[in-house]
Protein backbone atom coordinates (compact mmCIF):
# COMPACT_ATOMS: atom_id res chain seq x y z
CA UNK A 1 -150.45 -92.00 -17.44
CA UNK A 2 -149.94 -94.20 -20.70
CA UNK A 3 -146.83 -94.67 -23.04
CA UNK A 4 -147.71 -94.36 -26.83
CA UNK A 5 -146.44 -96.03 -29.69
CA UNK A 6 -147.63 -96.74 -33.10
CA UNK A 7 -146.64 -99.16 -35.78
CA UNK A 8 -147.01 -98.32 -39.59
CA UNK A 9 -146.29 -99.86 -42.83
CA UNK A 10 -142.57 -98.76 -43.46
CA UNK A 11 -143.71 -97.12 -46.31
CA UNK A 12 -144.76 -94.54 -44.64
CA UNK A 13 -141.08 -94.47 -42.32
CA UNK A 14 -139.35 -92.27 -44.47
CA UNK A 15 -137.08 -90.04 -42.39
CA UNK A 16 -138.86 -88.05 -39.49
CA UNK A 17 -137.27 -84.92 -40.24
CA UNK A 18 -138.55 -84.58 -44.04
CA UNK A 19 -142.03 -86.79 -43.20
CA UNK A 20 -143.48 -85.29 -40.63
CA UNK A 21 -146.16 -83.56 -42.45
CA UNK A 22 -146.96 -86.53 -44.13
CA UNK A 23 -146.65 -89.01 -41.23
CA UNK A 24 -149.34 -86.52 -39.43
CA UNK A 25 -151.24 -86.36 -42.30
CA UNK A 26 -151.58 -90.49 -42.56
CA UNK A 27 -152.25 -90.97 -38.74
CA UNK A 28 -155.10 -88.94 -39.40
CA UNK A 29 -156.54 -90.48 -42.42
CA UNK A 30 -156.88 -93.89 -40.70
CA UNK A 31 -158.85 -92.86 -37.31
CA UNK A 32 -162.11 -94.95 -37.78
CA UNK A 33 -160.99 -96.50 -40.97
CA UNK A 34 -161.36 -100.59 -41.24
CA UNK A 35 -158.83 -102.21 -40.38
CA UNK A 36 -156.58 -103.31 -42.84
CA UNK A 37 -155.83 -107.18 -42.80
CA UNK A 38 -152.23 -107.23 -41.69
CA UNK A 39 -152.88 -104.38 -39.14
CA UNK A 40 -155.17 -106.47 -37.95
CA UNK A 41 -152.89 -109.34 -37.47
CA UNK A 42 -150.36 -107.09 -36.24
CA UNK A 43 -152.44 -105.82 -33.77
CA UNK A 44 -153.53 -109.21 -32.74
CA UNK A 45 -150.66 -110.72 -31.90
CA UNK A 46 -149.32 -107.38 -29.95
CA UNK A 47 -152.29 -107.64 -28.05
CA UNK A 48 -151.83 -111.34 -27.08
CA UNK A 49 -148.43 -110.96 -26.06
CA UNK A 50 -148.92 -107.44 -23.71
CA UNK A 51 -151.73 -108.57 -22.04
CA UNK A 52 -152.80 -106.62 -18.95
CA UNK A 53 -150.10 -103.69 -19.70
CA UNK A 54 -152.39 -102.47 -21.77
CA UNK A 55 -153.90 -99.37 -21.37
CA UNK A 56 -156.87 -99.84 -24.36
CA UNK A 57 -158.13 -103.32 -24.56
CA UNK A 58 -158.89 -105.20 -26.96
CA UNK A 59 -156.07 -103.38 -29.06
CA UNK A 60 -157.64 -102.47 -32.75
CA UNK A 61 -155.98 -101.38 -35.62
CA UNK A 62 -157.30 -98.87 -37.43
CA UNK A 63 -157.04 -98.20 -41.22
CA UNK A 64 -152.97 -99.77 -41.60
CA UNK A 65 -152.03 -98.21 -38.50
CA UNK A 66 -151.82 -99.74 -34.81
CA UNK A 67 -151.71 -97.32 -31.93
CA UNK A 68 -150.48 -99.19 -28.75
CA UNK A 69 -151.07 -97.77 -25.48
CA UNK A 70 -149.60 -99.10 -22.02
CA UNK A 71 -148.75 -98.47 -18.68
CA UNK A 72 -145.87 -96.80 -17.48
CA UNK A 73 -144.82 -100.59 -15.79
CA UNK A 74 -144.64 -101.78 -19.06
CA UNK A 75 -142.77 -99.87 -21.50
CA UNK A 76 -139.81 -102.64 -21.51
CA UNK A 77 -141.85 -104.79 -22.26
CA UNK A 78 -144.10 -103.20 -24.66
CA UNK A 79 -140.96 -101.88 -26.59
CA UNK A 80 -139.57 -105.04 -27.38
CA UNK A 81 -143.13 -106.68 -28.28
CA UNK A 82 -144.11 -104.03 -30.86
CA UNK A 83 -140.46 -103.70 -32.58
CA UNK A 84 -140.30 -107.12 -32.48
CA UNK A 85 -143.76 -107.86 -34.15
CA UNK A 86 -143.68 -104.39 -36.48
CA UNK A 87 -140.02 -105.74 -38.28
CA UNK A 88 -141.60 -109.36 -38.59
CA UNK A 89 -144.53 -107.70 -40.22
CA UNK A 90 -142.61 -105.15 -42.44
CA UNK A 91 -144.25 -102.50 -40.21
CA UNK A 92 -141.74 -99.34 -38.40
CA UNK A 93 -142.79 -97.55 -35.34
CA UNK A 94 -143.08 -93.99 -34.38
CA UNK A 95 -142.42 -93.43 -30.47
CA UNK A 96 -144.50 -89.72 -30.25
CA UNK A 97 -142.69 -89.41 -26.78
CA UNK A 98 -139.46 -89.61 -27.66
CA UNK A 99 -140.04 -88.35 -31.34
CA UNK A 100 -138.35 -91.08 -33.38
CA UNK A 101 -139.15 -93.13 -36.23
CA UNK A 102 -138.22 -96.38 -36.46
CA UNK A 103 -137.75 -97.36 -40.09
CA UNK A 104 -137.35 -101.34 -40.02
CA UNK A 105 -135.90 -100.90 -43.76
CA UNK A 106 -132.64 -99.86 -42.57
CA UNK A 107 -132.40 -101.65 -39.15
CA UNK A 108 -128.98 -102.49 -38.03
CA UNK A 109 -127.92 -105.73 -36.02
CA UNK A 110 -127.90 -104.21 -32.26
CA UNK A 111 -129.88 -101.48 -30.21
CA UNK A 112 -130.10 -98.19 -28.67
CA UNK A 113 -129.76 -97.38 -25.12
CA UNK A 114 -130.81 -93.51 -23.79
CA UNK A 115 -131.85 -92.77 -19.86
CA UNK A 116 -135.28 -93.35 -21.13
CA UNK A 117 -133.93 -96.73 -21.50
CA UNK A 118 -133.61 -99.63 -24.39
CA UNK A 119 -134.46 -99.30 -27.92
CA UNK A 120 -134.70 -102.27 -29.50
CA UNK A 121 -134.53 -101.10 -32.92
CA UNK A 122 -131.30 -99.60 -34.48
CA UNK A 123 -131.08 -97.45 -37.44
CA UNK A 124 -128.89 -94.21 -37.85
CA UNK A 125 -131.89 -91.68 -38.77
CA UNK A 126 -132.85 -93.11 -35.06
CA UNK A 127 -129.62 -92.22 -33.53
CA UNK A 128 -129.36 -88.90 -35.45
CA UNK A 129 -132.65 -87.60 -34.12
CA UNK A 130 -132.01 -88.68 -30.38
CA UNK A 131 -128.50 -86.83 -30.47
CA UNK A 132 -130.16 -84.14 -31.49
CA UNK A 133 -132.31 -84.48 -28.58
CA UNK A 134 -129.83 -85.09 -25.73
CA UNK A 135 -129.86 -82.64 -22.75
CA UNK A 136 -126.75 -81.92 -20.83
CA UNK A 137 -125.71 -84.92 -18.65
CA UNK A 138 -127.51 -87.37 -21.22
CA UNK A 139 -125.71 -90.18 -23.18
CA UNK A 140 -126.34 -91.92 -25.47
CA UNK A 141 -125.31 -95.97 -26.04
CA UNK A 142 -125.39 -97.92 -29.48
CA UNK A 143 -124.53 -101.75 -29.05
CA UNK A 144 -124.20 -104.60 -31.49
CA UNK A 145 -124.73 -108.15 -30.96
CA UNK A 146 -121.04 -108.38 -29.72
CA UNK A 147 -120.80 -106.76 -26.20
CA UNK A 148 -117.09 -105.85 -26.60
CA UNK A 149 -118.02 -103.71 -30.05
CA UNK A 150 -120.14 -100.46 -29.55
CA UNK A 151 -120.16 -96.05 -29.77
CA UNK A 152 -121.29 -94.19 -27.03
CA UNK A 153 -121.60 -90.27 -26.50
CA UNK A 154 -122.15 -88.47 -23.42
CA UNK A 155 -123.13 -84.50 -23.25
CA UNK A 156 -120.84 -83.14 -20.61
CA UNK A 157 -122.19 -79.38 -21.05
CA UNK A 158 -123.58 -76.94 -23.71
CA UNK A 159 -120.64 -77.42 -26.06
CA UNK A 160 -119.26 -80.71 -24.54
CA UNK A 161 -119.79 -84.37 -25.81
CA UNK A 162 -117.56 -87.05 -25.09
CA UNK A 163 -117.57 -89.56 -27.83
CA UNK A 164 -116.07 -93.47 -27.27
CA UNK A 165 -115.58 -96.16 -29.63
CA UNK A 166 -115.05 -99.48 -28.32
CA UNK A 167 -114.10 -102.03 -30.82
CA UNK A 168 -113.12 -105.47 -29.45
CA UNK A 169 -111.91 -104.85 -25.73
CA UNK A 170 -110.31 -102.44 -23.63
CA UNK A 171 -107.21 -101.92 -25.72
CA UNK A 172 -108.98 -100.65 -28.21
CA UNK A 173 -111.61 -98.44 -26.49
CA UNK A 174 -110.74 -95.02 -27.46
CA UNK A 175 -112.19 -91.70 -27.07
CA UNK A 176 -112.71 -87.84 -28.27
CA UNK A 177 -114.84 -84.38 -27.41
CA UNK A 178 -116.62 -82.90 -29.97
CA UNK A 179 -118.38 -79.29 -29.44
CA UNK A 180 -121.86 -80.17 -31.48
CA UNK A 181 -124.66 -82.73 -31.85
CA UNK A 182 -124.17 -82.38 -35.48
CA UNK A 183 -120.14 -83.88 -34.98
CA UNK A 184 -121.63 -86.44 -32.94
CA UNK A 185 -124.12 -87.09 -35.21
CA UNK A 186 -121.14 -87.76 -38.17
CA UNK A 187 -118.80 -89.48 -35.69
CA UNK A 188 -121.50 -92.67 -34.98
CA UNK A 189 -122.78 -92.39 -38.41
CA UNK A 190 -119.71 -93.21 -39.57
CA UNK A 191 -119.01 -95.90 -37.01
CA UNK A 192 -122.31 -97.48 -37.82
CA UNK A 193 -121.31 -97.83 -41.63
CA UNK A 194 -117.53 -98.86 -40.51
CA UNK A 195 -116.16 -95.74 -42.57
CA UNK A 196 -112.35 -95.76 -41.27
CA UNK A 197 -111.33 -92.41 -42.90
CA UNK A 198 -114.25 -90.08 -41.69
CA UNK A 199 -113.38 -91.11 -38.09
CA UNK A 200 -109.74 -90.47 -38.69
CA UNK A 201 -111.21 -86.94 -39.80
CA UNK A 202 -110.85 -86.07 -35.40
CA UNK A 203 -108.08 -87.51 -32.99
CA UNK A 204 -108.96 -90.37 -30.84
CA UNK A 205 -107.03 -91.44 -27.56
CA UNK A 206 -107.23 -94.74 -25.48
CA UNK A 207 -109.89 -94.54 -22.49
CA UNK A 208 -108.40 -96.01 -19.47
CA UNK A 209 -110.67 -98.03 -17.68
């Protein structure tokens, strides 16, 4: 078995929700096109720097679009080649597997974290479409370059999540429940945009750790 992921021009990494039709559409129209120049560079230098985790090789592009496939042993380290080399490039990715689209336009200092492991791209359309995804017992982490700062969620049952907010050490790691993806969805929205009064909007209380 193989783990997909494909890198686009972000101009085509509108949000996944409203795009899919279109972002189906484009895959399709560049299956046995030439390659375009910077896919082809793109491509390239993914290819150099996977090596033999790849599961199709040489890796092509084809049209603007560059379809990476690996082996299981090397999603880490696929993940953080292809985001990596996509933002450089201006390109986003689309992981089919998880069904999220990575739109390096409005990438945010930090990362994702999911039982399906690290993200290495963080945007909020990302973290909006896997809470929407999470099963019960899932979580969810979003960390920034500073490992005392960071939003987590955890789905406890059907109408459970716990949501935590840690924000420069254990004093100030606080926590709420919320009954609905959709409230958890607002909650680290508004964390990621640091908007004070939509988080006062529920009551928090100090986690003790």
């Amino acid at each position: 078995m193989s783990y997909d992921q494909i890198a686009l021009p972000a101009s085509h990494c509108d949000d996944l929700d409203t795009m899919a039709a279109h972002l189906e559409a484009h895959l399709e129209t560049q299956v046995d096109r030439p390659a375009t120049p910077e896919a082809a560079a793109l491509a390239a230098r993914i290819g150099e720097r996977c090596g033999d985790i790849l599961s199709v090789s040489p890796l092509e592009a084809e049209g603007d679009v560059v379809a990476v496939t690996v082996t299981f042993r090397g999603v880490d380290q696929a993940r953080e080649v292809v985001h990596a080399e996509a933002r450089a490039a201006g390109f986003g990715v689309y992981d089919p597997q998880l069904g999220v689209l990575f739109d390096p336009r409005a990438a945010l200092p930090g990362r994702i974290t999911t039982r399906d492991g690290e993200l290495p791209t963080l945007t909020p359309a990302a973290v909006a479409q896997l809470v929407g995804a999470l099963a019960v017992d899932d979580f969810l982490v979003v960390t920034t370059d500073d490992d005392q700062v960071f939003a987590q969620t955890y789905r406890r049952s059907d109408h459970v999540f716990d949501v935590e907010r840690r924000e420069g050490g254990p004093e100030r790691h606080l926590g709420t429940s919320v009954a609905s993806a959709d409230e958890v969805r607002f909650l680290l929205d508004a964390w990621l945009r640091g908007d004070g009064a939509a988080l006062d909007q529920v009551d928090w209380e100090r986690v003790a750790l």
